[in-house]
Structure formats: structure tokens, C-alpha cells
Protein backbone atom coordinates (compact mmCIF):
# COMPACT_ATOMS: atom_id res chain seq x y z
CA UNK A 1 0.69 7.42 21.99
CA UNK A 2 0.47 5.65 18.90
CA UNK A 3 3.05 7.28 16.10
CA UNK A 4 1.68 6.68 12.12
CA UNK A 5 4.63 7.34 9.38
CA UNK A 6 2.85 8.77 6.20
CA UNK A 7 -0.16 9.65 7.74
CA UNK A 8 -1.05 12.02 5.03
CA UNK A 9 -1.87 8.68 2.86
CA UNK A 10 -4.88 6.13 2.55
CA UNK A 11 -3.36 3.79 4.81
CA UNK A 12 -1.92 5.85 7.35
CA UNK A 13 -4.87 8.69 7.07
CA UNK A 14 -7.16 5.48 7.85
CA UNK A 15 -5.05 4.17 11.07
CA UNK A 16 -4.78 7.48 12.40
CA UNK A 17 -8.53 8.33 12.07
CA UNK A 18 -9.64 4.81 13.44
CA UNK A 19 -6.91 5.34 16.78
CA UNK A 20 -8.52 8.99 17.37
CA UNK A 21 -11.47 7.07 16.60
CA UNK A 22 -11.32 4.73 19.50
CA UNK A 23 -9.37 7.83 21.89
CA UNK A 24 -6.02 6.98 21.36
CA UNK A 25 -3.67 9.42 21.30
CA UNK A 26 -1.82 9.66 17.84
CA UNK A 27 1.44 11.65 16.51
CA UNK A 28 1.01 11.82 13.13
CA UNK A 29 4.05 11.78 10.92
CA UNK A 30 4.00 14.30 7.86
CA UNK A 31 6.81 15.77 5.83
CA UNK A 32 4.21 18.70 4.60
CA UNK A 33 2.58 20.40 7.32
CA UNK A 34 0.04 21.86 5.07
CA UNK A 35 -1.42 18.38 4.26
CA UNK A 36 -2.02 17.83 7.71
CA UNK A 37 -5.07 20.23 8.71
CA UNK A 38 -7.39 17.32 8.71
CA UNK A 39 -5.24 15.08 11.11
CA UNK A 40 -4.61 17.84 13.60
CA UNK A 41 -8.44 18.76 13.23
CA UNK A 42 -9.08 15.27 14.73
CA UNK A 43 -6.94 15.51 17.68
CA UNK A 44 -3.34 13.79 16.30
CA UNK A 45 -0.29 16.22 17.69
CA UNK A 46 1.65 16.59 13.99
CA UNK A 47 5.20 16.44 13.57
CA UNK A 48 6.98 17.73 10.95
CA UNK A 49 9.66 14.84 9.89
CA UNK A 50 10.80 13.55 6.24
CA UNK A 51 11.83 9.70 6.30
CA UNK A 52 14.91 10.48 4.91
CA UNK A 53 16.10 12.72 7.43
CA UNK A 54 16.68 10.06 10.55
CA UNK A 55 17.47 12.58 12.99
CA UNK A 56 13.52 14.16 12.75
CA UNK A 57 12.29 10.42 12.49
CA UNK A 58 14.21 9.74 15.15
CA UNK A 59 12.79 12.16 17.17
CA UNK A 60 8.76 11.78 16.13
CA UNK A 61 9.22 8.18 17.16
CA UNK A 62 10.47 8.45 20.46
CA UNK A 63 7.96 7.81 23.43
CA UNK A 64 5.61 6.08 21.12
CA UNK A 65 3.91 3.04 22.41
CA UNK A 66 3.12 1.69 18.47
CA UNK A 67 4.46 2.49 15.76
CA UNK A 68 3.23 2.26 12.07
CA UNK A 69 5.78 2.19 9.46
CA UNK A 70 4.80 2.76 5.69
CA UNK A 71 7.67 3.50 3.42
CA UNK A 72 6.08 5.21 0.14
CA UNK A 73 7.18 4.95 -3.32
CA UNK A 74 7.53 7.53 -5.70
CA UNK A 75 6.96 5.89 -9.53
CA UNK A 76 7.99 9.69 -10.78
CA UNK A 77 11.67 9.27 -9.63
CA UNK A 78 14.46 8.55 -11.53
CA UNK A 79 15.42 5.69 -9.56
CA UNK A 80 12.55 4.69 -7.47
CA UNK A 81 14.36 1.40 -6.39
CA UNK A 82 17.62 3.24 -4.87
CA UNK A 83 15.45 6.48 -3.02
CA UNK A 84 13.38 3.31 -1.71
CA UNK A 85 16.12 0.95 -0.51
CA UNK A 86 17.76 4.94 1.55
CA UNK A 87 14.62 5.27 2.89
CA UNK A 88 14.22 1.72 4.64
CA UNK A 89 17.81 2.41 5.57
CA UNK A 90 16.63 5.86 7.40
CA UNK A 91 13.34 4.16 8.70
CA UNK A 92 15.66 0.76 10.37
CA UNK A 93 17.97 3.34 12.02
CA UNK A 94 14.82 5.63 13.40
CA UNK A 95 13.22 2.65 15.09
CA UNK A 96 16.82 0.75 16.03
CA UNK A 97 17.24 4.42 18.48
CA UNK A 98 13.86 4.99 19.74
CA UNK A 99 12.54 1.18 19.73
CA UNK A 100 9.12 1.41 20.14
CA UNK A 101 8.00 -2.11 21.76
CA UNK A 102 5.17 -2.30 19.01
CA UNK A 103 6.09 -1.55 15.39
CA UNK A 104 3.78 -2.54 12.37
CA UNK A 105 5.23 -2.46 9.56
CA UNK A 106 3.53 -2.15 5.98
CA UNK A 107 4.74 -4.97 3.21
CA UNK A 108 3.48 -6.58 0.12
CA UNK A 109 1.81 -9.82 -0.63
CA UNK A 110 5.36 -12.19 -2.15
CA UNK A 111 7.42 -10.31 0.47
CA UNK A 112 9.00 -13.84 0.64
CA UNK A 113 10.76 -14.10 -2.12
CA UNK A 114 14.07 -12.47 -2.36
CA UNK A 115 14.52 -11.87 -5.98
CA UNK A 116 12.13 -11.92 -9.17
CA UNK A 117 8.85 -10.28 -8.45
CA UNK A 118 9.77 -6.63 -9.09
CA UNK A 119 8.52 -3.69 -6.65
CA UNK A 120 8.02 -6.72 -4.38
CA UNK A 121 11.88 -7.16 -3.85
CA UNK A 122 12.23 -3.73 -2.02
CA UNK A 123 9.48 -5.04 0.69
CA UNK A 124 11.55 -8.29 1.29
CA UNK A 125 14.48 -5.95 1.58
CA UNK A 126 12.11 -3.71 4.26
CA UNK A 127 11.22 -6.95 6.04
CA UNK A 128 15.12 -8.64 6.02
CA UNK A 129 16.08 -4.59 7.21
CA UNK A 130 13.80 -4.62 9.76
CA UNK A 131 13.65 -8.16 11.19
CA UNK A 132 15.88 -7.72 13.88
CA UNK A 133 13.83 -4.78 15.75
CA UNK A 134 11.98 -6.30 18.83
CA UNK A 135 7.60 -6.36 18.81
CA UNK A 136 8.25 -6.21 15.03
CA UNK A 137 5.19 -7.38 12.49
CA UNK A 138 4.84 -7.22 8.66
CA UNK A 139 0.97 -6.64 7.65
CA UNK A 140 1.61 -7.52 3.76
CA UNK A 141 -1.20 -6.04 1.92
CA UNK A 142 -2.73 -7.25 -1.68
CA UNK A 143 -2.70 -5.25 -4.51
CA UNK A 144 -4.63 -2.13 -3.73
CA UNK A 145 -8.37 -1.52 -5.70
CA UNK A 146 -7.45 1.99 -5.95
CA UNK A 147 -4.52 0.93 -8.25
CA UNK A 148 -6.89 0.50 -11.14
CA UNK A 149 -6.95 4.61 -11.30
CA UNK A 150 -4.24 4.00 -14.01
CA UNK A 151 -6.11 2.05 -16.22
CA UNK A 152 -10.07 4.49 -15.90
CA UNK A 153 -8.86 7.18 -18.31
CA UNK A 154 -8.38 4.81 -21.15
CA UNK A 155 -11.49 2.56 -20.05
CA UNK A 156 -13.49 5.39 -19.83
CA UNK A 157 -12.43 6.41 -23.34
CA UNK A 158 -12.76 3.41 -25.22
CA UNK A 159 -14.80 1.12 -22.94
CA UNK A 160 -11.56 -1.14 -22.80
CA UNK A 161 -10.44 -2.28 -20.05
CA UNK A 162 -6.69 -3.48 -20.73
CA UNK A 163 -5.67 -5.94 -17.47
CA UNK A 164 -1.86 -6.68 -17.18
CA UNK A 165 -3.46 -9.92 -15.24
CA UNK A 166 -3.32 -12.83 -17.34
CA UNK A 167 -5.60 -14.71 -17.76
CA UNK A 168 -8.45 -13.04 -17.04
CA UNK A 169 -10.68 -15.77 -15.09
CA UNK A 170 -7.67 -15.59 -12.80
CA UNK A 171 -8.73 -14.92 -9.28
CA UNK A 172 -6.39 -12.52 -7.19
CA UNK A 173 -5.90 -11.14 -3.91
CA UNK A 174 -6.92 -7.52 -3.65
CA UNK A 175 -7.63 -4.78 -1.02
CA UNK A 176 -8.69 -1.37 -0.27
CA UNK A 177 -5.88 0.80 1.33
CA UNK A 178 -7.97 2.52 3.67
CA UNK A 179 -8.81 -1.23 4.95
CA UNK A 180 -5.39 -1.73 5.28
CA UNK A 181 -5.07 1.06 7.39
CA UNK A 182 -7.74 -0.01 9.64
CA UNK A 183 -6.52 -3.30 10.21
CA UNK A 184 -2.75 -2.23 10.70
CA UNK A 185 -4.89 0.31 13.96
CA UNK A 186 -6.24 -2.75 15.13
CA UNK A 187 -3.02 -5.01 15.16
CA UNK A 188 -1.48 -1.94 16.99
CA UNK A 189 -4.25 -1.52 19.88
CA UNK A 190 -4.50 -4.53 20.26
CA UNK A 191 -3.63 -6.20 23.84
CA UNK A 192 -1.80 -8.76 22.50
CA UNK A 193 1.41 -8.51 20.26
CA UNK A 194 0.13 -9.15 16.59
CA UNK A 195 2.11 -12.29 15.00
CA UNK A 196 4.89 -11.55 12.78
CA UNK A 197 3.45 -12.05 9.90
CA UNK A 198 0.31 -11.32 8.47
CA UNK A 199 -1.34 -10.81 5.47
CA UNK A 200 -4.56 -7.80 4.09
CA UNK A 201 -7.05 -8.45 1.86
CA UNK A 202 -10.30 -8.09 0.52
CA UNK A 203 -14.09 -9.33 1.17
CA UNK A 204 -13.27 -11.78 -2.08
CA UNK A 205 -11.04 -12.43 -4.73
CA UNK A 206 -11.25 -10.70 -8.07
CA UNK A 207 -10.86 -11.30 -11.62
CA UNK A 208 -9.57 -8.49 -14.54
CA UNK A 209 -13.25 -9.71 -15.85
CA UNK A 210 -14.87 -8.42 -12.02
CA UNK A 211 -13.40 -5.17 -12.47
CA UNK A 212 -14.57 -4.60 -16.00
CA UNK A 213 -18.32 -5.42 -14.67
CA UNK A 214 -17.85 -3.50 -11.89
CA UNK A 215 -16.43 -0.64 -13.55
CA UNK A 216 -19.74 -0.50 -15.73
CA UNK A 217 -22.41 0.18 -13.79
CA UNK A 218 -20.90 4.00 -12.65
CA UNK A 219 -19.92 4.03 -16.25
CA UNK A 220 -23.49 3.75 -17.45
CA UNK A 221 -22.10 1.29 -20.25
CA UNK A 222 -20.41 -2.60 -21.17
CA UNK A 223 -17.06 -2.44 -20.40
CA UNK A 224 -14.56 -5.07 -21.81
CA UNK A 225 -11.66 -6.72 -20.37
CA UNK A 226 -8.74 -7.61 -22.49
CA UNK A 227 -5.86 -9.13 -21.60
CA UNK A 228 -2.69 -6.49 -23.02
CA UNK A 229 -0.16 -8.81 -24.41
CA UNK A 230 2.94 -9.16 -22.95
CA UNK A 231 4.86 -7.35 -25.59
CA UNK A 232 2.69 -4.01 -25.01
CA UNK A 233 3.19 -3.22 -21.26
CA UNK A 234 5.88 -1.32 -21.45
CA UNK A 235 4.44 0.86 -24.05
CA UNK A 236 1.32 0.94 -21.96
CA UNK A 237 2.94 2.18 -18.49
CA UNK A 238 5.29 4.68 -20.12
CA UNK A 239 2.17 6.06 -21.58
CA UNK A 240 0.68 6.39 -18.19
CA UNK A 241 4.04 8.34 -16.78
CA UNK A 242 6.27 5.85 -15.31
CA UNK A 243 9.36 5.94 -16.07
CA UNK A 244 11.93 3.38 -17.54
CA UNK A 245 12.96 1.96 -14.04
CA UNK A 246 9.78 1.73 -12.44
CA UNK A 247 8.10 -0.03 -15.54
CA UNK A 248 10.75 -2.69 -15.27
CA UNK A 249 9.60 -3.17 -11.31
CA UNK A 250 5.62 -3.20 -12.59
CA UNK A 251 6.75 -5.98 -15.41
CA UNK A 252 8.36 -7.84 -13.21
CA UNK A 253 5.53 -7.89 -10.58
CA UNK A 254 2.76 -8.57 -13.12
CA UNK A 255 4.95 -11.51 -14.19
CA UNK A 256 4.98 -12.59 -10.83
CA UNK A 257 1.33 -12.52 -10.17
CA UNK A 258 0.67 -14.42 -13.05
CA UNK A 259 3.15 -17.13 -12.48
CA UNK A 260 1.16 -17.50 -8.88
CA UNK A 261 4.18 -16.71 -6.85
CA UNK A 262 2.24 -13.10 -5.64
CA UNK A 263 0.49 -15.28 -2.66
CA UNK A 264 0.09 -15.66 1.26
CA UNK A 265 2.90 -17.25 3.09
CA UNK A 266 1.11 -19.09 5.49
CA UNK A 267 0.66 -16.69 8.42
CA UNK A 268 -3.04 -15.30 9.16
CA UNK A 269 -5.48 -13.38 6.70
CA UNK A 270 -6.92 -10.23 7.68
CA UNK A 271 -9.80 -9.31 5.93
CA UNK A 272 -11.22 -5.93 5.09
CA UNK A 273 -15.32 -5.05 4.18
CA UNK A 274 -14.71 -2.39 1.57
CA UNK A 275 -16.31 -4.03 -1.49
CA UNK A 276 -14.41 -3.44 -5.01
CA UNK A 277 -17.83 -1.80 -6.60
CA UNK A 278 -17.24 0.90 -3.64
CA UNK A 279 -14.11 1.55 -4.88
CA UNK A 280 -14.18 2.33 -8.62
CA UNK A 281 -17.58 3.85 -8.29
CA UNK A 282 -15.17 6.30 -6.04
CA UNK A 283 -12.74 6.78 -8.56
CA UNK A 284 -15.27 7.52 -11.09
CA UNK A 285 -16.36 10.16 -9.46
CA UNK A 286 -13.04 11.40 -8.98
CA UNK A 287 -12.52 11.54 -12.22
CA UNK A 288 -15.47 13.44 -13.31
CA UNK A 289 -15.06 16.14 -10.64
């Protein structure tokens, strides 16, 4: 039995399905068991377990033959950083007491660097936390497509597209995170143990430009990219509900990217088939319903 923490999300929904998919038997991990009609619908057995509480991890983890880890992060917290740093502490102790001998664990493209690249930090602190644990592997995923959700009210409103990617011609790694998903189902059925690290993304590389064009066809109208200047970011994710503390980890990353340290560490890429068109054609429906 394969075990899938947050299974109630795009990545985890999308390993789950794909394991039932190819009859594997999955435990799906939720903390609200009226999210998780769906999963049990497909044939997962659900258990009810928050990651914070390490006793229920504990216990939803033992017996499994994979596990996939995905610590999530709440941007509505008052200290997003600190409630995610307890939670890798409750997830390392879980897995150090029922040590599955196949874990998969979710990270973030710059994972390698140990300071200076914002929301990135806490998966370097999820990979140095988890190291140790035997049949361990880090799948670091790109930025996610769905991500640009944040930024379709006002570019649906204006026909502005404001990109915190700078400049941008600049080509960057992105993903879907149902792809994700599907390749972290793979690296855990797999026959062989997955290397240690590896890295997610798309069909191509993407430009703040590419999303603008793409975003205008299920717009029905030109949409324009413009780079938001540097001084107007904060202003910009406050606007969109973050809060102090999480803007500063969103700055930090989007400095990052553009200073080209948000890349692959050598390792293998995985990539997924979803194209980015798919995606915000998706959300733009979403919207409008």
C-alpha cells in the first residue's frame, strides 16, 4: 500500500488517482474527512490524520510500502515560515517511527541553497530534515502554472498582465501540479529506487510574455505583459491577501528567480505533458463559474 500525505491537493489528488489507476492500493492521508468522498469513491482506504499531530501520522504511515510526503503552506497564517518549519518537524518524526523503505518527498526547484531564495529556504530545511531517512528522494518541482490564479483577476480586468519575472523574454522552469503528482506515482511504483534527487517540469520553458499570449485566447482579447517594478510587489501581494511575512518569502523568491539561482542541480529532469494553454484556459473557466 502506497500512503499519499495531502491527498486532498493537486499533487497528491493526482498520485493517488494515477496508483488506483494502475491497482495499487492507496491510504490516502486527509485532515478533513469531508474532502475526501472522491478518494474513497476510487478505492483509497482514508485516514483521518493532521501533519501536525505525529502520533495520527505516525500511525497512517505505518505498513506503507511508499510514501509521498507533501508538506503544504498556508500564505493566510501569521507566520507561515514557523507553522512550516513544526510541520517538517512532525512529518521527520512520522517517517523516522514507521520508516517506510520508499519515501518521496515533494521540494522546490533552488532547494540547494541554504539561505536567500525565500519560500525556497523551508524546502532545503525539509530536504536537510529529512536526509537521513533511508529510500529517501526529493522530486523538486518548478513553479506551478496554476500559480498565475493570483495575477487573472487583475488581467482579466485591465488586460494587464503584471509578471514579478524580470525580464520578460526570460525563459523559466514551470509545471503543472497535477503532473507533479503523476510523476512523484511513478517514481514510487517504480521497481527501482528513484535517485535522490530529481527535478519536475514542464513540456517547455515559459516566458511572463507566453503567459500573456496564452492567457488571451480564453480571454477573447490582447493581453499585455508588464514587468511590476521592484518597488511595487509588496503593494501588489498584500493586495492579493498575503500577509506581511509571506510577501517577504514571495520577494525573496522572485529575486531569486531572476538572479538565475531558481535552477536544476544537476540530478535528472522529469517532464510532464500538461501544456501551459491547458492550464489558464482552466482557470478561466474557474473564474467565470
Amino acid at each position: 500500500m502506497f500512503t499519499i500525505i495531502g491527498a486532498t491537493g493537486r499533487i497528491g489528488g493526482a498520485a493517488a488517482r494515477e496508483l488506483r489507476r494502475r491497482g495499487r492500493a492507496v491510504r490516502a492521508v486527509v485532515r478533513d474527512p469531508g474532502k475526501a468522498g472522491a478518494l474513497a469513491e476510487s478505492g483509497c482506504d482514508i485516514a483521518v490524520a493532521d501533519i501536525a499531530d505525529t502520533a495520527a501520522l505516525t500511525a497512517a504511515l505505518r505498513g506503507a510500502e511508499g510514501v509521498l510526503a507533501v508538506v503544504p503552506l498556508n500564505p493566510s497564517r501569521g507566520d507561515a515560515a514557523a507553522e512550516t518549519r513544526s510541520l517538517i518537524g512532525s512529518l521527520g518524526r512520522a517517517l523516522e517511527a514507521a520508516r517506510p523503505p520508499r519515501t518521496v518527498a515533494i521540494s522546490d526547484y533552488g532547494a540547494q541553497h541554504a539561505a536567500g531564495t525565500g519560500i525556497t529556504v523551508l524546502f532545503h530545511e525539509l530536504e536537510q530534515r529529512l536526509g537521513g531517512l533511508p529510500g529517501i528522494a526529493f522530486l523538486r518541482s518548478a513553479e506551478h502554472m496554476e500559480n498565475w490564479a493570483r495575477s487573472l483577476r487583475p488581467a482579466i480586468a485591465t488586460g494587464v498582465l503584471a509578471s514579478l519575472h524580470h525580464p520578460l523574454d526570460k525563459r523559466f522552469p514551470t509545471v503543472s501540479a497535477p503532473d507533479v503528482g503523476l510523476i512523484a506515482a511513478d517514481l514510487l511504483a517504480a521497481a527501482e529506487a528513484p535517485p535522490r534527487i530529481l527535478h519536475a517540469e514542464g513540456p517547455q520553458r515559459i516566458t511572463a510574455i507566453d503567459v500573456a499570449a496564452a492567457l488571451a485566447g480564453p480571454l477573447g482579447r490582447p493581453v499585455q505583459a508588464v514587468a511590476l517594478p521592484r518597488g511595487q510587489w509588496d503593494q501588489a501581494l498584500a493586495a492579493g491577501g498575503l500577509n506581511e511575512g509571506y510577501v517577504r518569502l514571495i520577494t525573496d523568491l522572485y529575486d531569486a528567480h531572476n538572479a538565475g539561482r531558481i535552477e536544476v542541480e544537476g540530478g535528472e529532469v522529469r517532464h510532464g505533458t500538461t501544456p501551459l494553454a491547458e492550464v489558464l484556459a482552466a482557470l478561466v473557466r474557474q473564474s467565470a463559474g
